[in-house]
Protein backbone atom coordinates (compact mmCIF):
# COMPACT_ATOMS: atom_id res chain seq x y z
CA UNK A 1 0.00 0.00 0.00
CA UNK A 2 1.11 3.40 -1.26
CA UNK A 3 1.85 6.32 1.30
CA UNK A 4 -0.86 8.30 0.02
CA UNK A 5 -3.31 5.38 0.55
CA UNK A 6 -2.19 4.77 3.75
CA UNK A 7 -1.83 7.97 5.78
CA UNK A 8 -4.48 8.79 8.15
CA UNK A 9 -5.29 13.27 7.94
CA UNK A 10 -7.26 15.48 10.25
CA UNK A 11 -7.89 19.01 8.94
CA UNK A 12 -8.79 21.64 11.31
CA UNK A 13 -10.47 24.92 10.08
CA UNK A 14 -13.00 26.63 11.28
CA UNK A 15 -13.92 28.02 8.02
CA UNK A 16 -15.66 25.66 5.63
CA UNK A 17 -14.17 27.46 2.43
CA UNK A 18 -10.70 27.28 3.89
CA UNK A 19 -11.48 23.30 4.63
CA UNK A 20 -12.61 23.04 1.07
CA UNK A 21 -9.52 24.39 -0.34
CA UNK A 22 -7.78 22.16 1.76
CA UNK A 23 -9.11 18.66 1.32
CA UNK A 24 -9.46 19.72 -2.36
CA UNK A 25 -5.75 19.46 -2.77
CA UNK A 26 -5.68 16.69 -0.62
CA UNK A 27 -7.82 15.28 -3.28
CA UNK A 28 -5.52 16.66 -6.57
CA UNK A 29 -2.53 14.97 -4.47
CA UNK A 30 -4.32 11.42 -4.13
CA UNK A 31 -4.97 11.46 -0.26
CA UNK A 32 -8.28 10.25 0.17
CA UNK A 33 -7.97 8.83 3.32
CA UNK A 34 -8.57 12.27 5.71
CA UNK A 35 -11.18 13.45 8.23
CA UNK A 36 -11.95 17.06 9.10
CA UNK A 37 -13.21 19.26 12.32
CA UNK A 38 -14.27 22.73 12.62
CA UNK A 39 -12.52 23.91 15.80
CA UNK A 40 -9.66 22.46 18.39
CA UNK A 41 -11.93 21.38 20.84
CA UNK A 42 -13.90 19.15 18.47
CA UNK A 43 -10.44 17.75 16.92
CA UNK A 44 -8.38 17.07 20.13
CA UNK A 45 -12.08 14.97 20.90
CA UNK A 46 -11.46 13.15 17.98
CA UNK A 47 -7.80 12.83 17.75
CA UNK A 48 -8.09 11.72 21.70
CA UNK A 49 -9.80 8.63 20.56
CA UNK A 50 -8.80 7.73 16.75
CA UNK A 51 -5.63 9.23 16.29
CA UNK A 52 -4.32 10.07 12.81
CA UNK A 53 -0.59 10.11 10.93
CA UNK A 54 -0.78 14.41 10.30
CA UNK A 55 -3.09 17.29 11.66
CA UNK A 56 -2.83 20.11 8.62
CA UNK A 57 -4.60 22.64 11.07
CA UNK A 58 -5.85 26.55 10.79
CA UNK A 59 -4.02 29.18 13.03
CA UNK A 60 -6.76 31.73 13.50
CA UNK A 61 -9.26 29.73 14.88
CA UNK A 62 -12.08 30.92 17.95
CA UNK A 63 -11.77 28.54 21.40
CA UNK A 64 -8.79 26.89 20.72
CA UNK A 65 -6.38 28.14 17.74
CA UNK A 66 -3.87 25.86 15.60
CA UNK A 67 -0.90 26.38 18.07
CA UNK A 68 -3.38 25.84 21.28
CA UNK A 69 -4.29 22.52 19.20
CA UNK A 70 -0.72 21.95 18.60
CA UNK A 71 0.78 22.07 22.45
CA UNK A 72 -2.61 20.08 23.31
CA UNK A 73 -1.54 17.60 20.94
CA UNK A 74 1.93 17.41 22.76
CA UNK A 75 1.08 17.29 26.32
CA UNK A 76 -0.97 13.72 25.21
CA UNK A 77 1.00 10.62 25.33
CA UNK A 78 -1.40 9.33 22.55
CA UNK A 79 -1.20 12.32 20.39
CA UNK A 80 2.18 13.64 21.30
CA UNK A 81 3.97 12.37 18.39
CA UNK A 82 1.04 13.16 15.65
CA UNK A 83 2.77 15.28 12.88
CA UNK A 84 1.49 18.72 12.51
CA UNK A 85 1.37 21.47 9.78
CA UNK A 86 -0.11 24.81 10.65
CA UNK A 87 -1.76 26.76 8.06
CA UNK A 88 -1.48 30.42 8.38
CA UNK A 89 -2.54 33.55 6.67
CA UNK A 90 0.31 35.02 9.41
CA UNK A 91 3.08 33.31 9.20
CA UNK A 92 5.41 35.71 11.00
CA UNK A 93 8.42 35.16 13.18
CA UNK A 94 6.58 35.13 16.33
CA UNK A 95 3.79 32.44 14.97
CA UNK A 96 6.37 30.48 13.64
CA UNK A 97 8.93 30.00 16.75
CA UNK A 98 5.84 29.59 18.96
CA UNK A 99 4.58 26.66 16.82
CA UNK A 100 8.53 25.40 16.13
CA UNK A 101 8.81 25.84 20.00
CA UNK A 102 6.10 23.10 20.55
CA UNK A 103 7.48 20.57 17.75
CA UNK A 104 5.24 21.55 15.05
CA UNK A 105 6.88 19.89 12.41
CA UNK A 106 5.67 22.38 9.19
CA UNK A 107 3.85 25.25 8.72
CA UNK A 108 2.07 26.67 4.93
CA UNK A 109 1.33 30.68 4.57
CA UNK A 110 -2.18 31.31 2.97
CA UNK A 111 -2.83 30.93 -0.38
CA UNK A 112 -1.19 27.85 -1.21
CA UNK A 113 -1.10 25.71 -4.21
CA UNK A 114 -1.56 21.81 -4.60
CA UNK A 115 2.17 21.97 -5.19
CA UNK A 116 3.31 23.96 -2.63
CA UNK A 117 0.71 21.70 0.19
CA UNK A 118 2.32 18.08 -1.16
CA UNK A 119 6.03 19.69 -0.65
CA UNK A 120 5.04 20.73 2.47
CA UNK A 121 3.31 17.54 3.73
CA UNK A 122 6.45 15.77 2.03
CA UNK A 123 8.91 17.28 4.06
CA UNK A 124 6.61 15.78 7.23
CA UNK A 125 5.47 12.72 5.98
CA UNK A 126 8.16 11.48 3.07
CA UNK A 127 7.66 11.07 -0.75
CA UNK A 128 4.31 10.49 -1.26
């Protein structure tokens, strides 16, 4: 079984367009195999109890946002070593050490292309 077939994808957004966009290159890359939540609280829930291979998760989120998610993630022995890329429309210095800080293990500045998401889950993940 092919990478692609076999790794296991939450995405977090609270914004369905933004999801959209996102599982729609998941989609264009060939990773069908990926579950989505609209806010932190809903995806730590879910993560808690099935957990998957990647989170590709919003930064700007309300309740809990991506880097909240992120050091959540970490502080769980059964999500603590879930790989994480944080999808920003921010993606300054401070964002990014914060998130680096707390092992996130990628990050992807808003807009993106198909392209530019499969490098970045590729440098996570491995060739897909």
């Amino acid at each position: 079984m092919s990478l692609k077939n076999s790794l296991r994808i939450m995405v977090v957004d609270d914004m369905s367009v933004s999801r959209a966009l996102i599982t729609q290159a998941l989609d264009e890359i060939g990773i069908s195999n990926y579950q989505t939540a609209n806010d932190g609280h809903s995806a730590l829930t879910m993560l808690a109890a099935n957990p998957v291979h990647l989170v590709v998760s919003d930064y700007n989120m309300p309740g809990l946002d991506g880097l909240q998610l992120l050091e959540a993630l970490r502080m769980n022995k059964a999500t603590q070593r879930i790989g994480f890329i944080l999808i920003t429309g921010r993606a300054d210095r401070e964002v990014i050490e914060r998130g680096q800080k707390l092992a996130m293990n990628n990050f992807l500045k808003k807009p993106f292309t198909t392209e530019q998401m499969k490098q970045c889950i590729e440098q996570v993940v491995g060739k897909l």
